[in-house]
Protein backbone atom coordinates (compact mmCIF):
# COMPACT_ATOMS: atom_id res chain seq x y z
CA UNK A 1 -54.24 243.98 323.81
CA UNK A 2 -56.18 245.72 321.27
CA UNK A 3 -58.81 243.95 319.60
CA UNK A 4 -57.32 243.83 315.91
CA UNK A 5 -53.86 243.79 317.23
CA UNK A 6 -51.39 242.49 314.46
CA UNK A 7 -54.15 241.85 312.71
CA UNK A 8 -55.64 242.58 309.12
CA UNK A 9 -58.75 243.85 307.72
CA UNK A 10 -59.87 244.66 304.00
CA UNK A 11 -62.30 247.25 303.71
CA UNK A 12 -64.10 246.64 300.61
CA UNK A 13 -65.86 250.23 299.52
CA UNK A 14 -63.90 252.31 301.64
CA UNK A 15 -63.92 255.57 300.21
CA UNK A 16 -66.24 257.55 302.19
CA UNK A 17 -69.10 257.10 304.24
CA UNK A 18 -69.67 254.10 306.21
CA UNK A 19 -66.79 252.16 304.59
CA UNK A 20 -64.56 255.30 305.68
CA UNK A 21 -65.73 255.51 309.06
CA UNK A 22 -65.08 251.67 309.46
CA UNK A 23 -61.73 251.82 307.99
CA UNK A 24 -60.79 254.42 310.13
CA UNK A 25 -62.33 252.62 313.16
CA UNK A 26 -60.59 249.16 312.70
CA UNK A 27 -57.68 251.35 312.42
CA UNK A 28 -58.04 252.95 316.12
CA UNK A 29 -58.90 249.60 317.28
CA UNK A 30 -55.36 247.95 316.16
CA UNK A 31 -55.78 246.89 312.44
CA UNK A 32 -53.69 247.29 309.55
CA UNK A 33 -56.21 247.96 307.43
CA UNK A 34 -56.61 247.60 303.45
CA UNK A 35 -59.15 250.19 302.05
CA UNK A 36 -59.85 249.45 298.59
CA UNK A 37 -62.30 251.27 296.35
CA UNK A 38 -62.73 252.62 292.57
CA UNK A 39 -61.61 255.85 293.05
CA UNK A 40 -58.08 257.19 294.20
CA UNK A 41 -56.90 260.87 294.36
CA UNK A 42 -53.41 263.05 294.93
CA UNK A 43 -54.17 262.79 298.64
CA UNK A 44 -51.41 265.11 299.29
CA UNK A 45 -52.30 267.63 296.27
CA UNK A 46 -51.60 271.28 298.07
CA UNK A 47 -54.69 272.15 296.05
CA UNK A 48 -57.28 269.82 297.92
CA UNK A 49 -58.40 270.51 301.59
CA UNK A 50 -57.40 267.87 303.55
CA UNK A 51 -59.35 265.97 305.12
CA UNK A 52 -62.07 266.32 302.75
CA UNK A 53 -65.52 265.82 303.29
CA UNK A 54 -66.28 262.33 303.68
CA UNK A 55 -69.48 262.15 302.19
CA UNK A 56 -68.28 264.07 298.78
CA UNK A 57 -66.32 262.77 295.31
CA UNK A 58 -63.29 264.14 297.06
CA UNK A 59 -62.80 261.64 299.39
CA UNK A 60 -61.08 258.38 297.97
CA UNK A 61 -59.59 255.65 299.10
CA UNK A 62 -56.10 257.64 299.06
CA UNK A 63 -57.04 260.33 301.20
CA UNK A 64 -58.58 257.82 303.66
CA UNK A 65 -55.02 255.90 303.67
CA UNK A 66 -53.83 259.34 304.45
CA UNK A 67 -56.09 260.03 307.58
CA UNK A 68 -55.32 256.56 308.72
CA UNK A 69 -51.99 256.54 308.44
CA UNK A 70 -51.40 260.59 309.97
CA UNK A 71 -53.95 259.20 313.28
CA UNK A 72 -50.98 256.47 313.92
CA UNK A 73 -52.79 253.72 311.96
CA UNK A 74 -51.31 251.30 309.40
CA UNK A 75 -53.31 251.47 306.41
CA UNK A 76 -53.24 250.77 302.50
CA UNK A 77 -54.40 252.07 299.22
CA UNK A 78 -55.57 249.35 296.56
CA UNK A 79 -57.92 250.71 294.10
CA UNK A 80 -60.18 247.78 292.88
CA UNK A 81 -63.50 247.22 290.36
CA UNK A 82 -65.71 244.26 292.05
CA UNK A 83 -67.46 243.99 288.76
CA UNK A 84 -64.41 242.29 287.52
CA UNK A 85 -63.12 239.08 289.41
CA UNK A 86 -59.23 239.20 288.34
CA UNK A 87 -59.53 242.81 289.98
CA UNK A 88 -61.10 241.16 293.29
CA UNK A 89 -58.55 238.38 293.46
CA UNK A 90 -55.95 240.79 292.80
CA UNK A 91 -56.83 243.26 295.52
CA UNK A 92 -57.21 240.03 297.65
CA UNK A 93 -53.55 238.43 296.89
CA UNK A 94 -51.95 241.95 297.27
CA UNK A 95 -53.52 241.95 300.68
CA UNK A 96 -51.71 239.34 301.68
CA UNK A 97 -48.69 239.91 299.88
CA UNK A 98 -48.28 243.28 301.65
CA UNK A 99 -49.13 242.04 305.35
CA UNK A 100 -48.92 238.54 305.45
CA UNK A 101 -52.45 237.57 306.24
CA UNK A 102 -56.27 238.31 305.87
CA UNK A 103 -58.18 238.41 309.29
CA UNK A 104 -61.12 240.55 308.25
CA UNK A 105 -63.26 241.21 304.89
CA UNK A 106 -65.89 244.07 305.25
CA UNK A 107 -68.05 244.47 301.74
CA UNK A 108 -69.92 247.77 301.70
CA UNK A 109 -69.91 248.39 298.19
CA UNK A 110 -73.35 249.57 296.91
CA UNK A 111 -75.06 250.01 293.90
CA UNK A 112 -78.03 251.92 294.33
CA UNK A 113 -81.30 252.54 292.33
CA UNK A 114 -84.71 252.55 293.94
CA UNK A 115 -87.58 252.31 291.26
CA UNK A 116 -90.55 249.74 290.45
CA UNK A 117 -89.73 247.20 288.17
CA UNK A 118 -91.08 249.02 284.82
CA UNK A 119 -88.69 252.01 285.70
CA UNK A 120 -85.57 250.25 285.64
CA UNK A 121 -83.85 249.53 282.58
CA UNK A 122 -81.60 246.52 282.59
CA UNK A 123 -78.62 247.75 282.15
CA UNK A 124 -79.18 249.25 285.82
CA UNK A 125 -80.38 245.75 287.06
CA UNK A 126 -77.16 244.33 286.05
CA UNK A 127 -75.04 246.56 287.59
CA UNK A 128 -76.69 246.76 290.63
CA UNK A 129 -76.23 243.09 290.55
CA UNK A 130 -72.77 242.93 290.00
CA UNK A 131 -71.58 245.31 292.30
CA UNK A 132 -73.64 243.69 295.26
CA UNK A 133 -74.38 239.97 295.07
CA UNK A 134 -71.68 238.94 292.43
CA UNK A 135 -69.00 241.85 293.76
CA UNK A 136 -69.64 240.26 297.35
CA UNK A 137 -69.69 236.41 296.48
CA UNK A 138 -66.30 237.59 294.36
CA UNK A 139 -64.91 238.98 297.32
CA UNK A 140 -65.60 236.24 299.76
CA UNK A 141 -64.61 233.45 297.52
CA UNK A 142 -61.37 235.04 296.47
CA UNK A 143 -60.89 235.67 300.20
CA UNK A 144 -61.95 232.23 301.91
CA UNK A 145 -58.55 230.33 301.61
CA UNK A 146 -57.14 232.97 303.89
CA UNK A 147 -59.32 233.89 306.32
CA UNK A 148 -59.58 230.11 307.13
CA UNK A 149 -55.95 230.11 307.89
CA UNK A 150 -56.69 232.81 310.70
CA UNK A 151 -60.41 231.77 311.50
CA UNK A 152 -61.47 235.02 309.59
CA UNK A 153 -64.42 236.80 309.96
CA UNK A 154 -67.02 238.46 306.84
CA UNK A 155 -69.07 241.58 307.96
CA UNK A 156 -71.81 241.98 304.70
CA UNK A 157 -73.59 245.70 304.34
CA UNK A 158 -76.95 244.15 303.62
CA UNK A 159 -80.31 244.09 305.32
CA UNK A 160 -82.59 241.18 307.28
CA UNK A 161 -84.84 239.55 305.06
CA UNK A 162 -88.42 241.01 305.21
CA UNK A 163 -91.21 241.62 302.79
CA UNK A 164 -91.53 245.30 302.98
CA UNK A 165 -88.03 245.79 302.05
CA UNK A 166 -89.00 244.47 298.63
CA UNK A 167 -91.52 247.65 298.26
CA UNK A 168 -90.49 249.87 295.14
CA UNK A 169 -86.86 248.99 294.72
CA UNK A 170 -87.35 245.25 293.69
CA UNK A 171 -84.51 244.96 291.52
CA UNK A 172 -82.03 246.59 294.19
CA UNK A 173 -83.68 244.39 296.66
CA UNK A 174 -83.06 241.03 294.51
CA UNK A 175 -79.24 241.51 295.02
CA UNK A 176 -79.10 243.13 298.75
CA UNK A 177 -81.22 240.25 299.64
CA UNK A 178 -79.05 238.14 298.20
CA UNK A 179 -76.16 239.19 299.71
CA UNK A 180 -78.12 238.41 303.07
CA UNK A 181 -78.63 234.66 301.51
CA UNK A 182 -74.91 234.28 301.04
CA UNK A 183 -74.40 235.06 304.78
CA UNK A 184 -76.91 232.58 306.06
CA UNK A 185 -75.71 229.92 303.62
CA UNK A 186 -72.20 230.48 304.28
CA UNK A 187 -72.37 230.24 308.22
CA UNK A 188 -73.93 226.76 307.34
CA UNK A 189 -71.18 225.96 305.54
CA UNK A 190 -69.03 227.37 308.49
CA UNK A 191 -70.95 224.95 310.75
CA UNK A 192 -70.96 221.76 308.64
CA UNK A 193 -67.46 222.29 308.36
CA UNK A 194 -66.39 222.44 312.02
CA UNK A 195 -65.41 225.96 311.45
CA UNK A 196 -66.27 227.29 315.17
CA UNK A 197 -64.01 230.20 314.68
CA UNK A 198 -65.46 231.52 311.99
CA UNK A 199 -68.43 233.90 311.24
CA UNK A 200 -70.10 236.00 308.64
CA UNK A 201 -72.39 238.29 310.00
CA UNK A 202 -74.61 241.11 307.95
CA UNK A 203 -75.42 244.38 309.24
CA UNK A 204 -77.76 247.13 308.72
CA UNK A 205 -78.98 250.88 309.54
CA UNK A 206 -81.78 250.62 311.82
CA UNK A 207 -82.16 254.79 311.14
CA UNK A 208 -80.42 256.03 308.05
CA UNK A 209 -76.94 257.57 308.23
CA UNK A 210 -75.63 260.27 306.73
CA UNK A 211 -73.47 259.42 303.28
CA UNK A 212 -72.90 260.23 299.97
CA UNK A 213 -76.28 258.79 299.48
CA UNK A 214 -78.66 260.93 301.93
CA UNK A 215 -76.55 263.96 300.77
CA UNK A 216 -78.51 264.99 297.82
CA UNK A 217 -81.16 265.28 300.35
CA UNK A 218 -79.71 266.72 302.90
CA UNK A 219 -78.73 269.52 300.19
CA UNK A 220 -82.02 270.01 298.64
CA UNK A 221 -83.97 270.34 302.53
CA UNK A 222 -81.46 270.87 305.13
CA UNK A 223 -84.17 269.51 307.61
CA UNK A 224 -83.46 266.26 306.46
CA UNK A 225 -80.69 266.01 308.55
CA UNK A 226 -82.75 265.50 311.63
CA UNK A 227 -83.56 262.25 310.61
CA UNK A 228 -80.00 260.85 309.81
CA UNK A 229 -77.34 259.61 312.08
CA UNK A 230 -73.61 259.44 312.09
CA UNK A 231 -71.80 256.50 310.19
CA UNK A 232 -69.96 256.16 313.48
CA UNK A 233 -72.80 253.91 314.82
CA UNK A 234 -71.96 251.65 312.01
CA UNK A 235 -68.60 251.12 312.74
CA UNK A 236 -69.53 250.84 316.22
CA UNK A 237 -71.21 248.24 315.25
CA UNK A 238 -68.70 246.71 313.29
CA UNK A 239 -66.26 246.53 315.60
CA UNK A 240 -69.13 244.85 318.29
CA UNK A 241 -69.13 241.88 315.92
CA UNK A 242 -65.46 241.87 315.69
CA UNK A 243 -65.31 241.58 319.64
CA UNK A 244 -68.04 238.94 320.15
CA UNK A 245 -67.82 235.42 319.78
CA UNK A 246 -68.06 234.13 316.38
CA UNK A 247 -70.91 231.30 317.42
CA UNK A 248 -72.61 234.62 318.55
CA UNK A 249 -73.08 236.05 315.36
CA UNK A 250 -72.69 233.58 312.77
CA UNK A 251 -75.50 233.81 310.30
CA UNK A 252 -76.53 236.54 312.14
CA UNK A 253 -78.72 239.54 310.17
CA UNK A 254 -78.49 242.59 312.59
CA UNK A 255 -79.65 245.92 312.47
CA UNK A 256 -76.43 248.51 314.16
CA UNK A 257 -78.64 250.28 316.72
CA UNK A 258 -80.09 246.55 317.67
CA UNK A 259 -77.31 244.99 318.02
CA UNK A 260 -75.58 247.54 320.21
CA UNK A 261 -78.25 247.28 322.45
CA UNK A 262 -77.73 243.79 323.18
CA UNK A 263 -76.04 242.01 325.37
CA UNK A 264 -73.76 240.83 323.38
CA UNK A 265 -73.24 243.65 321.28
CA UNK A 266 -72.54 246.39 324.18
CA UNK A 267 -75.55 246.92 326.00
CA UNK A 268 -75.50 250.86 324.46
CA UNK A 269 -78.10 252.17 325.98
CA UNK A 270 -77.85 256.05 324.59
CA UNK A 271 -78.04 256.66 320.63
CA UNK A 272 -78.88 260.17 320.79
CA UNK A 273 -74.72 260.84 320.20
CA UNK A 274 -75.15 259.83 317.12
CA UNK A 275 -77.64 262.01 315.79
CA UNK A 276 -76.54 264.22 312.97
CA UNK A 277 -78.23 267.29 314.46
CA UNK A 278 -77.89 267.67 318.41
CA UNK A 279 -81.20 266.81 320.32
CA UNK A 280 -83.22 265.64 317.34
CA UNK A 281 -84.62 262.32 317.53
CA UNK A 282 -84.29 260.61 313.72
CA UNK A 283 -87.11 258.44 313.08
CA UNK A 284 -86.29 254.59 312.83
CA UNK A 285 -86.96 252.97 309.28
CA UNK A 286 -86.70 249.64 310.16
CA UNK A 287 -89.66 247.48 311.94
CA UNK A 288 -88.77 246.41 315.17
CA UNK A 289 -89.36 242.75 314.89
CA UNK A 290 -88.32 240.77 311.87
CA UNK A 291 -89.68 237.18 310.58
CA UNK A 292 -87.48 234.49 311.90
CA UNK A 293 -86.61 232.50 308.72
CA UNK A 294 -86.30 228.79 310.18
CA UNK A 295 -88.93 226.25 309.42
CA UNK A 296 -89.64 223.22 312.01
CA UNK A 297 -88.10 221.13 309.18
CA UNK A 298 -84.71 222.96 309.27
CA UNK A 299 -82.42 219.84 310.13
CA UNK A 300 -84.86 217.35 307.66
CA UNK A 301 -83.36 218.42 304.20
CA UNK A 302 -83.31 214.83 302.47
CA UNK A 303 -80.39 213.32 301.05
CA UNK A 304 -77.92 216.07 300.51
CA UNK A 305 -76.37 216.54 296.96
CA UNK A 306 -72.84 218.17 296.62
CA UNK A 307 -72.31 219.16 292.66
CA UNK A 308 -68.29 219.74 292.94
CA UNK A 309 -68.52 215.93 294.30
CA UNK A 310 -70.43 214.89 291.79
CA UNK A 311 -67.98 216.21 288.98
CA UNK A 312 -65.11 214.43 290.13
């Protein structure tokens, strides 16, 4: 049987990219998949090449339905704005109410501006907070009671928690970061709970991957490309998680190329597939060991105080 077989997954930021490439994956792999986004097209407009490029404007969340749907998959359109919750619950319930269940949640949404502190204006620290951290707690609260019918599973776009990732982009780093807090603290809560089915699990690029993002780059110096990979490694990696036990990766902050290396993940052995240009060799940017972040007093916390308890 297929791994997602009559299963469901919502792709959160699913309009090209990564969050295209994993839509598209989970598809081939047996979900009905929900790719919901901002922005939606005529996906069958006589005027637009089809498919478009998935890195460019062109490519929404409609035209990935299409590809989805013409490769034999069952997929889904919902356009959504994670800076507003009723959209997020919306997209959530309509999830259900067109398949009957929520298996999966995948939050790739990404706000992106990398500047020191004294270049970034507010208004671009908020929004890069509420597209990642409060777009992503959104998601996963509005999601919870459903997933915990089917012993769900969260996959988070964000990064291990290290000090040189702070470097120059503090303000994007606050929320990604935090998005890597809210899967450590909500395995615990998986734990605590008995929830052995469960996992949340956040992944990230050990080598940077070719997107709407690198593609200004890529533009400008077409040598650029040597050092990008595919977005397939990232779904690859995806669907790795999906396939291994959920004590395996609960809590778990994995880098793709890492994780498909291990044991559990595949035991890939061969990346060079994946580079964008054939033969080139695309330099890792993320250190090869990161800080644990346990302390020897991890299970000697004190008396524990629950605030929804408390207001009862």
């Amino acid at each position: 049987m297929a791994l997602g077989s009559g299963k469901v997954a919502l792709v959160v930021g699913a309009s090209r990219g990564i969050g295209r490439q994993i839509a598209i994956d989970l598809a081939k792999n047996g979900y009905s998949v929900v790719v919901a986004a901002k922005s939606t097209s005529d996906a069958r407009s006589p005027a637009a090449p089809f498919p478009p490029d998935p890195n460019s404007p062109q490519s929404t969340i409609s035209t990935v339905e299409r590809e989805v749907v013409e490769a034999g998959g069952r997929a889904t359109a919902i356009p959504v704005d994670v800076r507003d919750q009723a959209s997020v619950r919306k997209l959530v319930d309509r999830t259900v109410e067109t398949y009957g269940r929520l298996d999966v949640l995948v939050y790739n949404p990404g706000a992106i501006w990398w500047a020191a502190v004294e270049d970034t204006p507010v208004k671009r620290f908020q929004l890069m907070q509420r597209v990642n951290i409060e777009g992503l707690y959104g998601a996963v609260y509005a999601a919870l009671p459903y997933l915990k019918r089917s012993s769900g599973r969260v996959v988070v776009v964000s990064p291990p928690i290290y000090s040189r990732f702070f470097r120059g982009k503090t303000a994007y780093a606050m929320g990604k970061v935090g998005m890597s807090v809210l899967t450590k603290g909500l395995a615990m809560d998986f734990q605590r709970q008995g929830l052995e089915g469960m996992a949340i699990t956040s992944l990230w690029p050990a080598v940077a991957i070719e997107s709407a993002a690198t593609h200004p780059l890529t533009t400008a110096s077409p040598s650029e490309a040597r050092d990008l990979r595919k977005a397939t490694i990232f779904s690859d990696a995806v669907v790795a998680v999906l396939r291994a036990p959920a004590a395996a990766v609960n809590g778990l902050l994995a880098l793709d190329e890492d994780f498909l290396r291990s044991e559990v993940g595949g035991s890939v052995a061969d990346f060079s597939g994946y580079a964008v240009v054939p033969g080139s060799q695309p330099r890792r940017i993320m250190p090869a060991v990161l800080p644990d972040l346990t302390v020897a007093e991890q299970d000697d916390e004190g008396k524990r105080m629950d605030s929804a308890k408390a207001r009862l």
